[in-house]
PDB file of N, CA and C in Angstrom:
ATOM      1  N   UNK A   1      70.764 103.100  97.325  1.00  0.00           N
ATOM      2  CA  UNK A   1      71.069 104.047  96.277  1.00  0.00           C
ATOM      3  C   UNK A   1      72.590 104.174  96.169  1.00  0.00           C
ATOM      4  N   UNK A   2      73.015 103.936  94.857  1.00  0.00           N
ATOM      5  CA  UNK A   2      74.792 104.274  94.789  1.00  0.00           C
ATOM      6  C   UNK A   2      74.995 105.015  94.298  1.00  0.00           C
ATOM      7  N   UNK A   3      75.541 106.188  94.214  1.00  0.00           N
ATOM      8  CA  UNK A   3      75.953 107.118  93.419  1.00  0.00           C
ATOM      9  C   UNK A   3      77.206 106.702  92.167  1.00  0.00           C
ATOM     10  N   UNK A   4      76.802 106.968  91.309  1.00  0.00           N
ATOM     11  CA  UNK A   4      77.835 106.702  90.212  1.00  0.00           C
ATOM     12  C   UNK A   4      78.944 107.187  90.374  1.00  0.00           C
ATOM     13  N   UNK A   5      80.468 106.801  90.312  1.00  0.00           N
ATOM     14  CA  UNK A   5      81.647 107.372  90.281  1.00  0.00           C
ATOM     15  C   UNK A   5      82.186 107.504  88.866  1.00  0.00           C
ATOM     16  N   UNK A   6      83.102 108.648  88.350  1.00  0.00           N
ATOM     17  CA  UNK A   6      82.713 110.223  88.805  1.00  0.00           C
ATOM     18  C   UNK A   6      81.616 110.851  88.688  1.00  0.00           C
ATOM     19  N   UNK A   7      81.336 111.703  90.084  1.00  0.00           N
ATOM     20  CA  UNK A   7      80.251 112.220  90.083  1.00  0.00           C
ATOM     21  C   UNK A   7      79.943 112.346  88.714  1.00  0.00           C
ATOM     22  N   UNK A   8      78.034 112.251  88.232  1.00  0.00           N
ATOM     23  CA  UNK A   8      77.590 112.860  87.307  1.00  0.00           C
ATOM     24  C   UNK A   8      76.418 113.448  87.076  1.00  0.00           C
ATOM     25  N   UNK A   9      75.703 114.181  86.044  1.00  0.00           N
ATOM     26  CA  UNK A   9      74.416 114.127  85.981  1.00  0.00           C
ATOM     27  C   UNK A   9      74.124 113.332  84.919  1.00  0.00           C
ATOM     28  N   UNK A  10      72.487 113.042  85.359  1.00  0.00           N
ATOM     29  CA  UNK A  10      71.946 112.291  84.011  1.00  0.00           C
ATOM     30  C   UNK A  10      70.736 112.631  83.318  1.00  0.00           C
ATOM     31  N   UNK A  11      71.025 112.455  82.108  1.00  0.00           N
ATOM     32  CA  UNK A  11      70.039 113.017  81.312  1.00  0.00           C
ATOM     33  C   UNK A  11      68.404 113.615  81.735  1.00  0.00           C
ATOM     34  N   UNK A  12      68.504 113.023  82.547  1.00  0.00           N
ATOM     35  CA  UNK A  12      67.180 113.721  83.423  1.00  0.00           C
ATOM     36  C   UNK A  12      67.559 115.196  84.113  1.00  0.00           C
ATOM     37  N   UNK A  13      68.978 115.438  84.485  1.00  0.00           N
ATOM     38  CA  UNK A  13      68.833 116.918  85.769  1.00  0.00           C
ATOM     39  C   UNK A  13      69.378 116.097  86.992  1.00  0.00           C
ATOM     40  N   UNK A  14      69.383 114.704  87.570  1.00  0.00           N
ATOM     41  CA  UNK A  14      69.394 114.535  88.545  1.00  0.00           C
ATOM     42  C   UNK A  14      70.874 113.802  89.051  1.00  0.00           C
ATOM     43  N   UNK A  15      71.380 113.235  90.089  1.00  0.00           N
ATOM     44  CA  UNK A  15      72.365 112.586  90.199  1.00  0.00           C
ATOM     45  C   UNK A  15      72.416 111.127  89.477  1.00  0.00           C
ATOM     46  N   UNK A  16      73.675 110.828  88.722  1.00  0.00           N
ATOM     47  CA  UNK A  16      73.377 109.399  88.429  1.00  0.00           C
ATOM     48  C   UNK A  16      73.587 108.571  89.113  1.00  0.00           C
ATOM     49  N   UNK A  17      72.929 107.550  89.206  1.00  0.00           N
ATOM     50  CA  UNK A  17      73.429 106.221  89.566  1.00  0.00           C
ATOM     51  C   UNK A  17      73.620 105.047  89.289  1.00  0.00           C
ATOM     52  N   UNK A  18      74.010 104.482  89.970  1.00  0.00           N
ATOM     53  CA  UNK A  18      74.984 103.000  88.787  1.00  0.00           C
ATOM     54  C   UNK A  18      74.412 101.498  89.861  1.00  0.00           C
ATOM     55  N   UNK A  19      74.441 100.536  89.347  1.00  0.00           N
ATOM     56  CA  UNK A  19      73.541  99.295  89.524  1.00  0.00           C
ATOM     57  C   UNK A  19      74.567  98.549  91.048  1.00  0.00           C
ATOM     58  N   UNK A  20      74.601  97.501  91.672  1.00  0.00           N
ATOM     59  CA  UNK A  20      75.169  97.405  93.060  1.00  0.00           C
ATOM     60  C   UNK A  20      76.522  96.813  91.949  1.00  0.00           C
ATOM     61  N   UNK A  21      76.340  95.898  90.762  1.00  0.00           N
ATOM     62  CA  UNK A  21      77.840  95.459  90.230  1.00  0.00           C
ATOM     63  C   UNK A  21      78.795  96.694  89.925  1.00  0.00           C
ATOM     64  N   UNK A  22      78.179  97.626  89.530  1.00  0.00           N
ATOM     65  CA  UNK A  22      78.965  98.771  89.238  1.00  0.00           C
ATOM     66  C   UNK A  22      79.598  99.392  90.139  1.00  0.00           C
ATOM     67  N   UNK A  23      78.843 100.191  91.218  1.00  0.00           N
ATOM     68  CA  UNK A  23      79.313 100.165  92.281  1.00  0.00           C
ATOM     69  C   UNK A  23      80.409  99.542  92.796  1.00  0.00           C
ATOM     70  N   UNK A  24      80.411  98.476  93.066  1.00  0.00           N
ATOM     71  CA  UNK A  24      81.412  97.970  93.505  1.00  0.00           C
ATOM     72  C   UNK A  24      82.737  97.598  92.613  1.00  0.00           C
ATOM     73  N   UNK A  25      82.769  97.427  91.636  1.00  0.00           N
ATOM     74  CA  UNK A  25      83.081  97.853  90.604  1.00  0.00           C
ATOM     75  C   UNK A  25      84.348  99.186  90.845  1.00  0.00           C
ATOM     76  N   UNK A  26      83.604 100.172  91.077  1.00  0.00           N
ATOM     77  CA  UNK A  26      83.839 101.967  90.897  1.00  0.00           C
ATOM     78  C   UNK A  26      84.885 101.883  92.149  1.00  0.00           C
ATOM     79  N   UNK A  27      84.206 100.904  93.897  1.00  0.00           N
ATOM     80  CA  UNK A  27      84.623 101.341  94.775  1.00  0.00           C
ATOM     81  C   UNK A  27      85.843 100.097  94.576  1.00  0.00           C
ATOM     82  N   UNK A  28      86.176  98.800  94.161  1.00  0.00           N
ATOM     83  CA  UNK A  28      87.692  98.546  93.407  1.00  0.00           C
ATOM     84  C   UNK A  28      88.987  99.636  93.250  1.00  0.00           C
ATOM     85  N   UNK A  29      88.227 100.063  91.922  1.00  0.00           N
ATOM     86  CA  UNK A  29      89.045 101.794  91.338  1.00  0.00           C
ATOM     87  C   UNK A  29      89.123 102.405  92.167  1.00  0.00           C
ATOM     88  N   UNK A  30      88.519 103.045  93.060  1.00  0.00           N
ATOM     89  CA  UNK A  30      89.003 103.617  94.023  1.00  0.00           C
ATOM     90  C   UNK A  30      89.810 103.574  95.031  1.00  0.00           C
ATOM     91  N   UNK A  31      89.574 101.991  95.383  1.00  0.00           N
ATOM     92  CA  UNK A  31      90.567 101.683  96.702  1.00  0.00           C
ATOM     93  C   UNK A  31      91.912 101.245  95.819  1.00  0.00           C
ATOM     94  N   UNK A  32      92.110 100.893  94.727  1.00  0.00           N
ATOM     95  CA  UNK A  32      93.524 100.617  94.130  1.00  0.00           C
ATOM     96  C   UNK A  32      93.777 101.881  93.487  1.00  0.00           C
ATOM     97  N   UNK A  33      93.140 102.917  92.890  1.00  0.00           N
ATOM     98  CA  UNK A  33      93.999 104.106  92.865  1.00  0.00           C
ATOM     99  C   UNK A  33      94.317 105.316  93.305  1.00  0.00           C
ATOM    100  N   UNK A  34      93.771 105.412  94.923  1.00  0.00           N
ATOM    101  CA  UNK A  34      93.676 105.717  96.040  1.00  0.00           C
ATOM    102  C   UNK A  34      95.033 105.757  96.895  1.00  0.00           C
ATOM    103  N   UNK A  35      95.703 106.920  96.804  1.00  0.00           N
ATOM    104  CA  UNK A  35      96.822 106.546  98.015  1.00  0.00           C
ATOM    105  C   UNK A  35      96.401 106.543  99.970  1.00  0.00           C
ATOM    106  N   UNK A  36      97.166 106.185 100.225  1.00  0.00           N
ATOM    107  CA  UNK A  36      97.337 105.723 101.665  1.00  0.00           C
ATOM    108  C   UNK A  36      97.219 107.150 102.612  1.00  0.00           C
ATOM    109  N   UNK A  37      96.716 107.649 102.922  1.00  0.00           N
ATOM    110  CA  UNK A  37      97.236 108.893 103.625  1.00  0.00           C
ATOM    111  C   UNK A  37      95.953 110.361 102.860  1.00  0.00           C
ATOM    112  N   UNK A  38      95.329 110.100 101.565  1.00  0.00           N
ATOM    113  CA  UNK A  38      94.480 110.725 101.005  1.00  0.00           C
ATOM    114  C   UNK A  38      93.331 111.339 101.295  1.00  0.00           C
ATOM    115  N   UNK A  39      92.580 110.006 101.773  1.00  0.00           N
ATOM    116  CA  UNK A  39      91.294 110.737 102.493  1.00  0.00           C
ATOM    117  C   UNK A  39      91.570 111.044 104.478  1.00  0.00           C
ATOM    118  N   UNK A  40      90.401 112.058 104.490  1.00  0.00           N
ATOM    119  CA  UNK A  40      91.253 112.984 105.709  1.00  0.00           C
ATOM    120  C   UNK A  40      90.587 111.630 106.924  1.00  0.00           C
ATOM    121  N   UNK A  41      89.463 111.118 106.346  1.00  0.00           N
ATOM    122  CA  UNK A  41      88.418 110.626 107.852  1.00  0.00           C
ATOM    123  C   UNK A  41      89.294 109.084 107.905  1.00  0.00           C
ATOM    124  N   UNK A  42      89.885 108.877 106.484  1.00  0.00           N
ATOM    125  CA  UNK A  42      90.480 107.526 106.659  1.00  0.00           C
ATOM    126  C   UNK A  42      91.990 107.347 105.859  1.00  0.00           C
ATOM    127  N   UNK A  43      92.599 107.699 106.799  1.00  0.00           N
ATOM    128  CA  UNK A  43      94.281 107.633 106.333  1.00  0.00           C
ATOM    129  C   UNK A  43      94.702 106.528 105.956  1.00  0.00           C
ATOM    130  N   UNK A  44      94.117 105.359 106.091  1.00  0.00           N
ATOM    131  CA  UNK A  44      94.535 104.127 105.419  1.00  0.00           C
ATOM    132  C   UNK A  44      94.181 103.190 104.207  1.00  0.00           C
ATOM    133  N   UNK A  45      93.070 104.233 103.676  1.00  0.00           N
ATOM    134  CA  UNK A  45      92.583 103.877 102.865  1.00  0.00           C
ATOM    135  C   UNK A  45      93.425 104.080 101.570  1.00  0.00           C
ATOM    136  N   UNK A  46      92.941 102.867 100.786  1.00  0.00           N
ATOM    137  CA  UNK A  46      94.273 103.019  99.572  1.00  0.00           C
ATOM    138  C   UNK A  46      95.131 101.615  99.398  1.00  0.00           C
ATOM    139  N   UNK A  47      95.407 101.983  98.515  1.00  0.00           N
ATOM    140  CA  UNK A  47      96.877 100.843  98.081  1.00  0.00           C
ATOM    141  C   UNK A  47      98.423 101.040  97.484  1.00  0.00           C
ATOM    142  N   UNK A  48      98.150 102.213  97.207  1.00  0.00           N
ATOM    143  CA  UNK A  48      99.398 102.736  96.833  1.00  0.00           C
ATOM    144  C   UNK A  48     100.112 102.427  95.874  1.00  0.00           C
ATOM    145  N   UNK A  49      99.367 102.378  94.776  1.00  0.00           N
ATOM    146  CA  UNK A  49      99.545 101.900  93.600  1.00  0.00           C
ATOM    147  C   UNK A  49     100.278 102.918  92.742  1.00  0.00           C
ATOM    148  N   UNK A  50      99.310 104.171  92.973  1.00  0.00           N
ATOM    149  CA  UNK A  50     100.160 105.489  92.180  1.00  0.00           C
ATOM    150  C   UNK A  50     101.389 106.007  92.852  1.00  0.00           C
ATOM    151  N   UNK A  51     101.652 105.812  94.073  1.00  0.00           N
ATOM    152  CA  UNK A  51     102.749 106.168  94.601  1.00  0.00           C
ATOM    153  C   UNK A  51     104.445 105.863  93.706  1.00  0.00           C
ATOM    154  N   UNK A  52     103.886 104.553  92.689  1.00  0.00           N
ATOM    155  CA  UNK A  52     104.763 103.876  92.346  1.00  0.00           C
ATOM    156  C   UNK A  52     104.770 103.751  90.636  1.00  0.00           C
ATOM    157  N   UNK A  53     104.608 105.246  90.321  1.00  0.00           N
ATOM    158  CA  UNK A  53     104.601 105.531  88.931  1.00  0.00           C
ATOM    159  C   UNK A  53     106.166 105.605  88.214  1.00  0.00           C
ATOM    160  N   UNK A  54     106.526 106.614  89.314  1.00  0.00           N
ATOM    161  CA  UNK A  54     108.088 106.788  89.012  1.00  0.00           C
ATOM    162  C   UNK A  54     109.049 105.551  89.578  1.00  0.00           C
ATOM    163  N   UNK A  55     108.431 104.532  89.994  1.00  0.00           N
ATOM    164  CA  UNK A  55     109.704 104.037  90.875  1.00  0.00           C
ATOM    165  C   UNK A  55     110.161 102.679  89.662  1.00  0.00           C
ATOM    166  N   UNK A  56     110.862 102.234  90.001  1.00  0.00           N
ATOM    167  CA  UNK A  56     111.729 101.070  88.939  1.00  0.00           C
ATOM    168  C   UNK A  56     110.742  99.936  88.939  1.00  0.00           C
ATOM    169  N   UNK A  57     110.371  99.445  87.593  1.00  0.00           N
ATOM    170  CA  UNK A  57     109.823  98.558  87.557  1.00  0.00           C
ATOM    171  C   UNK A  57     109.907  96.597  87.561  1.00  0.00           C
ATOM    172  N   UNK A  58     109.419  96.032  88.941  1.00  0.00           N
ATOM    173  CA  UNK A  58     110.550  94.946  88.918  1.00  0.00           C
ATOM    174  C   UNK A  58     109.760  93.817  89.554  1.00  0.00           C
ATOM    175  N   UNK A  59     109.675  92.603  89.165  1.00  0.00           N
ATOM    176  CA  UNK A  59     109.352  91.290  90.008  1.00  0.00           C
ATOM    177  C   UNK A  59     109.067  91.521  91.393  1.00  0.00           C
ATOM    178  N   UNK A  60     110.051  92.089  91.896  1.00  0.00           N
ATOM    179  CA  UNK A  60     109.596  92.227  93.465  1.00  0.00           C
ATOM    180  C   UNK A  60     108.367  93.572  93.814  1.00  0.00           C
ATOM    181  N   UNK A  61     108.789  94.310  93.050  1.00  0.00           N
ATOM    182  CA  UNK A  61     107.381  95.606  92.983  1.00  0.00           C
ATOM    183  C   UNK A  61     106.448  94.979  92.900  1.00  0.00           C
ATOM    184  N   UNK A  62     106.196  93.850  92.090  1.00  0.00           N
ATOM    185  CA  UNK A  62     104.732  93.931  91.676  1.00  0.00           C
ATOM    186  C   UNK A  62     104.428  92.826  92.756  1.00  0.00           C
ATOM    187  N   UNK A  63     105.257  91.863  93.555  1.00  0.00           N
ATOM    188  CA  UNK A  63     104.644  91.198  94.537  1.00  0.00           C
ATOM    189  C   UNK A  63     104.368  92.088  95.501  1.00  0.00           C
ATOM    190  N   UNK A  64     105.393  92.994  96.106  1.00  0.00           N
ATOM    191  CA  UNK A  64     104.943  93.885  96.993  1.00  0.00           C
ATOM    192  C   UNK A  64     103.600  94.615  96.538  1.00  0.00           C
ATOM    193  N   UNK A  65     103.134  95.146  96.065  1.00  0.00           N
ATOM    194  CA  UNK A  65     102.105  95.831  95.368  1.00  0.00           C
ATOM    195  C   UNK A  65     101.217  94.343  95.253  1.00  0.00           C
ATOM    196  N   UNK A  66     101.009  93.335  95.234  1.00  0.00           N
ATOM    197  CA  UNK A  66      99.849  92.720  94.812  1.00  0.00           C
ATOM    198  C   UNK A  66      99.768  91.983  96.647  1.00  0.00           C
ATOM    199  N   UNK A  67     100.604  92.063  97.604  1.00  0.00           N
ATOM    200  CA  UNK A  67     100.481  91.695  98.929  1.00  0.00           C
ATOM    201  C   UNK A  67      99.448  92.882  99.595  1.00  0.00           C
ATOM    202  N   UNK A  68     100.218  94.126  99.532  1.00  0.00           N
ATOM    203  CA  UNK A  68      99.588  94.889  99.864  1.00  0.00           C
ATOM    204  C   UNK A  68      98.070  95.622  99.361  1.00  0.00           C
ATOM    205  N   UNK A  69      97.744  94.830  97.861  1.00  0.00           N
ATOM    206  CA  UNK A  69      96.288  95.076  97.476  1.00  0.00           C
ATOM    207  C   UNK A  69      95.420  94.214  98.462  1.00  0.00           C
ATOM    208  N   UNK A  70      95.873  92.997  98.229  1.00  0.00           N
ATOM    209  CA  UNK A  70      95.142  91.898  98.735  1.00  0.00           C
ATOM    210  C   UNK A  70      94.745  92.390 100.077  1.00  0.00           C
ATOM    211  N   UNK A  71      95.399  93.373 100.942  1.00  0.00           N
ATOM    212  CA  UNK A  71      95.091  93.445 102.401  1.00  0.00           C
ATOM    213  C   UNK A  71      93.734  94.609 102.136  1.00  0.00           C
ATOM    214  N   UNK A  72      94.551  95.685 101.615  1.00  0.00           N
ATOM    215  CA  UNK A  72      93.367  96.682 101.003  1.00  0.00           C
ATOM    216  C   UNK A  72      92.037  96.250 100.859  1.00  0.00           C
ATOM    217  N   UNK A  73      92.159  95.318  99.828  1.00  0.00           N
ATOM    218  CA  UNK A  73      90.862  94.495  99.496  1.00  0.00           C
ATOM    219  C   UNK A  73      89.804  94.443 100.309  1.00  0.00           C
ATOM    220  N   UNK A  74      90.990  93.368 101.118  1.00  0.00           N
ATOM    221  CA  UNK A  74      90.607  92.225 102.267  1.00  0.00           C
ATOM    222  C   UNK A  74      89.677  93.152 103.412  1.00  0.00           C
ATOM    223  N   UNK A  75      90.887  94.474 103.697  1.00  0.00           N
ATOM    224  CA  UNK A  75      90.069  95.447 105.187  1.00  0.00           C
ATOM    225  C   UNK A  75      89.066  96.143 104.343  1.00  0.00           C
ATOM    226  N   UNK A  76      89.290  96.962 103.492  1.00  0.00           N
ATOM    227  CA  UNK A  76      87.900  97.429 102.548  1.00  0.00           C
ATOM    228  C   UNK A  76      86.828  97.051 102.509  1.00  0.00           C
ATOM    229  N   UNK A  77      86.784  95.939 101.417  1.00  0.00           N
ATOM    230  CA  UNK A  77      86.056  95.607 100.592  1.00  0.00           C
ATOM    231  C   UNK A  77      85.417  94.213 100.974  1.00  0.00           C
ATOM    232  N   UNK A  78      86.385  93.585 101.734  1.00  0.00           N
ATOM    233  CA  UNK A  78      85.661  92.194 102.440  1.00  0.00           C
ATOM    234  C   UNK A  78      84.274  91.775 102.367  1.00  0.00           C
ATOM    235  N   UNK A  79      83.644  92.568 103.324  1.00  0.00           N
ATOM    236  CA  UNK A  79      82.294  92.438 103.180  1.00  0.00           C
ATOM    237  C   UNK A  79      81.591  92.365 102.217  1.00  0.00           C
ATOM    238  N   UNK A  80      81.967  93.175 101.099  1.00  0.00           N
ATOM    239  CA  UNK A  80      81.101  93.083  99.606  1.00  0.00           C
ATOM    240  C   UNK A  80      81.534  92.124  98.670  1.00  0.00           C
ATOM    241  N   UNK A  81      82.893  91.440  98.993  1.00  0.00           N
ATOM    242  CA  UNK A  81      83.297  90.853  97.585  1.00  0.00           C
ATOM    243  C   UNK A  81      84.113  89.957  98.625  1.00  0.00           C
ATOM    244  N   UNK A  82      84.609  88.149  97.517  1.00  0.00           N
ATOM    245  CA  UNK A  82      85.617  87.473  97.993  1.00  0.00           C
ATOM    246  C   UNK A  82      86.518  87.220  97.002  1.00  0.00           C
ATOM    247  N   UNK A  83      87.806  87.465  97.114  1.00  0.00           N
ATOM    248  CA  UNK A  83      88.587  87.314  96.082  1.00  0.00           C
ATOM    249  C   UNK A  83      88.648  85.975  95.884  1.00  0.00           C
ATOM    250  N   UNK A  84      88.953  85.884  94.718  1.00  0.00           N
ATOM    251  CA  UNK A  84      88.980  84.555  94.288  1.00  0.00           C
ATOM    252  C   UNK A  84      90.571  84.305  93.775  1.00  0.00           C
ATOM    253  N   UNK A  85      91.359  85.642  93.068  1.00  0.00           N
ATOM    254  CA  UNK A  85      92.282  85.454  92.531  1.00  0.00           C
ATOM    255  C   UNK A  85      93.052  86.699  92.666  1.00  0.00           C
ATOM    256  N   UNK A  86      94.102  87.136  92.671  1.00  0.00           N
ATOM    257  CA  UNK A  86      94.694  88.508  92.290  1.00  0.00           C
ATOM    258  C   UNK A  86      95.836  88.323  92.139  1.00  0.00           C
ATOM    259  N   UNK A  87      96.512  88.464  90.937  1.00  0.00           N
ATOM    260  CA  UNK A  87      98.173  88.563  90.534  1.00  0.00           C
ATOM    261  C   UNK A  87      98.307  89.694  89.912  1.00  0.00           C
ATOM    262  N   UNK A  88      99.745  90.385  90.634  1.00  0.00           N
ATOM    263  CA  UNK A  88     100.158  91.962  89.396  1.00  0.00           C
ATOM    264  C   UNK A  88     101.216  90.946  88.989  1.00  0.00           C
ATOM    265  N   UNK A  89     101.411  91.469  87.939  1.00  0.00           N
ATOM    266  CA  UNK A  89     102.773  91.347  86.671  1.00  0.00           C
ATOM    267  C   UNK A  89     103.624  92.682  86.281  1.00  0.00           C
ATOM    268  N   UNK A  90     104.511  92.730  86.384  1.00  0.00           N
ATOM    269  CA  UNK A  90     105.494  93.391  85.747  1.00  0.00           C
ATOM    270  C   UNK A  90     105.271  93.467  84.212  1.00  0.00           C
ATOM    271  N   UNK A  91     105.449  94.047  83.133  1.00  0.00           N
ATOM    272  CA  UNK A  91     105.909  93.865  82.287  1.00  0.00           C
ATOM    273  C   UNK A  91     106.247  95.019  81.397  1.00  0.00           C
ATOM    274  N   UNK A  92     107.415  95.247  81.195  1.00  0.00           N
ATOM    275  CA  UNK A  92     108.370  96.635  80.670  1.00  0.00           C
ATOM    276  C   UNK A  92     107.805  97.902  81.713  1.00  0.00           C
ATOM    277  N   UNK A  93     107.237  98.637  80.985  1.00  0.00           N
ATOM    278  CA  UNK A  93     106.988  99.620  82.203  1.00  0.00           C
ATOM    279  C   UNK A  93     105.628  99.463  82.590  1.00  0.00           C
ATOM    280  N   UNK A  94     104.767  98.610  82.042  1.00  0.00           N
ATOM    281  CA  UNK A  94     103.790  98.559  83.255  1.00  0.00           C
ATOM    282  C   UNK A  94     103.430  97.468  84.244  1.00  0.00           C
ATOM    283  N   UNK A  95     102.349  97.846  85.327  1.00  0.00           N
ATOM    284  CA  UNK A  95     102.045  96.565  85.801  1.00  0.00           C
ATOM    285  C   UNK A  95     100.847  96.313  85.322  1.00  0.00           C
ATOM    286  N   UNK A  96     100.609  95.035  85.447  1.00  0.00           N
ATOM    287  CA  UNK A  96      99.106  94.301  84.769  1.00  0.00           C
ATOM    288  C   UNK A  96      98.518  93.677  86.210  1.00  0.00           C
ATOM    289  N   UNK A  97      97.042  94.246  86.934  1.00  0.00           N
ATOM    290  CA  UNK A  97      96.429  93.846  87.545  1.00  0.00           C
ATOM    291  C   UNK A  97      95.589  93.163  87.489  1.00  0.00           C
ATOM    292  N   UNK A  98      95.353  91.428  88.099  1.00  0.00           N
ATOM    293  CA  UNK A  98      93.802  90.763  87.256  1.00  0.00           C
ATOM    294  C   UNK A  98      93.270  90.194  88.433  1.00  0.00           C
ATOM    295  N   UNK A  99      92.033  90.513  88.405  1.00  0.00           N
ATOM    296  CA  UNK A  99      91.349  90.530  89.619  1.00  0.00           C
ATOM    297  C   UNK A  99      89.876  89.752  89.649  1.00  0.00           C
ATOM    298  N   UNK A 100      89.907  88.661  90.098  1.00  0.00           N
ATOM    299  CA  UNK A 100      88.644  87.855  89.790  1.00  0.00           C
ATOM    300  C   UNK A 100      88.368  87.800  90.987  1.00  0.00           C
ATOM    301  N   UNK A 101      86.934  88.241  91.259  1.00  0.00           N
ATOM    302  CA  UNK A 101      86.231  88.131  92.977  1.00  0.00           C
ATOM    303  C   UNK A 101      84.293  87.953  92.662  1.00  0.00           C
ATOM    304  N   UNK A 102      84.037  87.492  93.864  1.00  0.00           N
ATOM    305  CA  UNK A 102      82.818  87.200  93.569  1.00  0.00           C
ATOM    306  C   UNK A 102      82.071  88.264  94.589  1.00  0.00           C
ATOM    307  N   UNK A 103      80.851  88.965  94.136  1.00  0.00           N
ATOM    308  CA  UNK A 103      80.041  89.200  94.713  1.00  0.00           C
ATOM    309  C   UNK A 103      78.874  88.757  95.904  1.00  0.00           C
ATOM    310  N   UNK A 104      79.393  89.088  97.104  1.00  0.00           N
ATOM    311  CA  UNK A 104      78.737  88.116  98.065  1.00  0.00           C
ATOM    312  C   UNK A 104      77.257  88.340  97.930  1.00  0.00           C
ATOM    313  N   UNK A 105      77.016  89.449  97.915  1.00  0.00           N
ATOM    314  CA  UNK A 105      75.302  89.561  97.586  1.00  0.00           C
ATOM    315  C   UNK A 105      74.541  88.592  96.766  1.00  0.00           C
ATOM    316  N   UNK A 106      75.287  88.425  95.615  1.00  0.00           N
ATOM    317  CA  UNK A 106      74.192  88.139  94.295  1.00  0.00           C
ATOM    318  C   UNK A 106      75.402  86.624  93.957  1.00  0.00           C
ATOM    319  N   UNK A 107      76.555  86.125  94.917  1.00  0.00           N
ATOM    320  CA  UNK A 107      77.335  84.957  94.249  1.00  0.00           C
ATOM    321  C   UNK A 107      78.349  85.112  93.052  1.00  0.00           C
ATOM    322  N   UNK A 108      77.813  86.397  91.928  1.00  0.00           N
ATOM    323  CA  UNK A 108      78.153  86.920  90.644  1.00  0.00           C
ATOM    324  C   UNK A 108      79.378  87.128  90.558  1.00  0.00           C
ATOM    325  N   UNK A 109      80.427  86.197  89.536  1.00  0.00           N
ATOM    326  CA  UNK A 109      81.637  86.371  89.415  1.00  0.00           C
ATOM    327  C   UNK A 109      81.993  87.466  88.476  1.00  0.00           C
ATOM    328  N   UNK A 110      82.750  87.581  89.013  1.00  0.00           N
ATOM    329  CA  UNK A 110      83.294  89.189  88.303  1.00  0.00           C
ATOM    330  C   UNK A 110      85.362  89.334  87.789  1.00  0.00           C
ATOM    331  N   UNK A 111      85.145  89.251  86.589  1.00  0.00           N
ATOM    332  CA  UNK A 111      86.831  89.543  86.661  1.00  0.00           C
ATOM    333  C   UNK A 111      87.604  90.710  85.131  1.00  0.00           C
ATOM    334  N   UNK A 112      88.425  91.382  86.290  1.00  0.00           N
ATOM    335  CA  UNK A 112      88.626  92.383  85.597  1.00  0.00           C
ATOM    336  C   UNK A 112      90.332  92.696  85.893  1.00  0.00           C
ATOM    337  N   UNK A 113      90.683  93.488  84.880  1.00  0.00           N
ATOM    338  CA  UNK A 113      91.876  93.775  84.844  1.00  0.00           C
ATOM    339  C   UNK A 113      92.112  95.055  84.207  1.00  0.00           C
ATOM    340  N   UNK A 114      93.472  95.734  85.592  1.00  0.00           N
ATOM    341  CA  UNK A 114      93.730  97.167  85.333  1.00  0.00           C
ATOM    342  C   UNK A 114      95.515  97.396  84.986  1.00  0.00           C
ATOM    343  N   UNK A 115      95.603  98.000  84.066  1.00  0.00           N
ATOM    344  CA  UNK A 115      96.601  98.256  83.734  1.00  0.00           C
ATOM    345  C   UNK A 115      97.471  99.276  84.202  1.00  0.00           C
ATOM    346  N   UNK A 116      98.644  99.985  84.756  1.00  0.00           N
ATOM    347  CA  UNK A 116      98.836 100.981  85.510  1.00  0.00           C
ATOM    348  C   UNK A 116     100.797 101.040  84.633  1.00  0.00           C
ATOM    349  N   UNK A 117     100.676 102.254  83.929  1.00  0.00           N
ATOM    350  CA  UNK A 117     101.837 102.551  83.262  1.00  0.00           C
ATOM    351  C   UNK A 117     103.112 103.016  84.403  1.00  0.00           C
ATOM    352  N   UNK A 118     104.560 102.401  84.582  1.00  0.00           N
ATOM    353  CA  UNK A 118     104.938 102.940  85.566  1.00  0.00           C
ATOM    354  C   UNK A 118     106.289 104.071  85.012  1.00  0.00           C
TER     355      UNK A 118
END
């Protein structure tokens, strides 16, 4: 059973829930817009992506920021997914995240991309 992220109800009264692609999916978003230090049971959880709204936007940011996803990922999410690809980009003030990984369960390639204004 997965619970849908953000919490919701559904048209029935009851909790919703969302299919295992979604899910994992949701728990992505979470671990990339998740800071480091946030949750109390796991201080390392995160990537620290929002940390870096205000900071200067630059070639080397976005490698730093796409090294340090990849580890996120990697200790996270490992088990559920294998990356296949991940590059951030710079460009004017935002970064562009694109993220192609496969679902180890079901093989199911999956690729998506998040945009983050800095």
């Amino acid at each position: 059973m997965n619970i849908a992220y953000p919490f919701q109800i559904n048209k029935g009264g009851y909790t919703a829930l969302a299919d295992d692609a979604r899910h994992i999916l949701e728990m992505v978003e979470q671990l990339l817009f998740t800071n480091p230090g946030e949750r109390v049971n796991q201080p390392d959880f995160g990537s620290g992506l929002m940390q870096l709204v205000f900071a200067p936007n630059s070639p080397e940011l976005a490698a730093a920021l796409q090294f340090t996803m990849q580890g996120a990922i990697q200790r996270w999410l490992g088990d559920l997914i294998q990356v296949q690809s991940l590059s951030v980009t710079s460009l004017d003030s935002q970064l562009n995240i694109d993220l192609q990984y496969v679902v180890r369960a079901t093989n199911q390639p999956v690729s998506v991309t998040f945009t983050q204004s800095i």
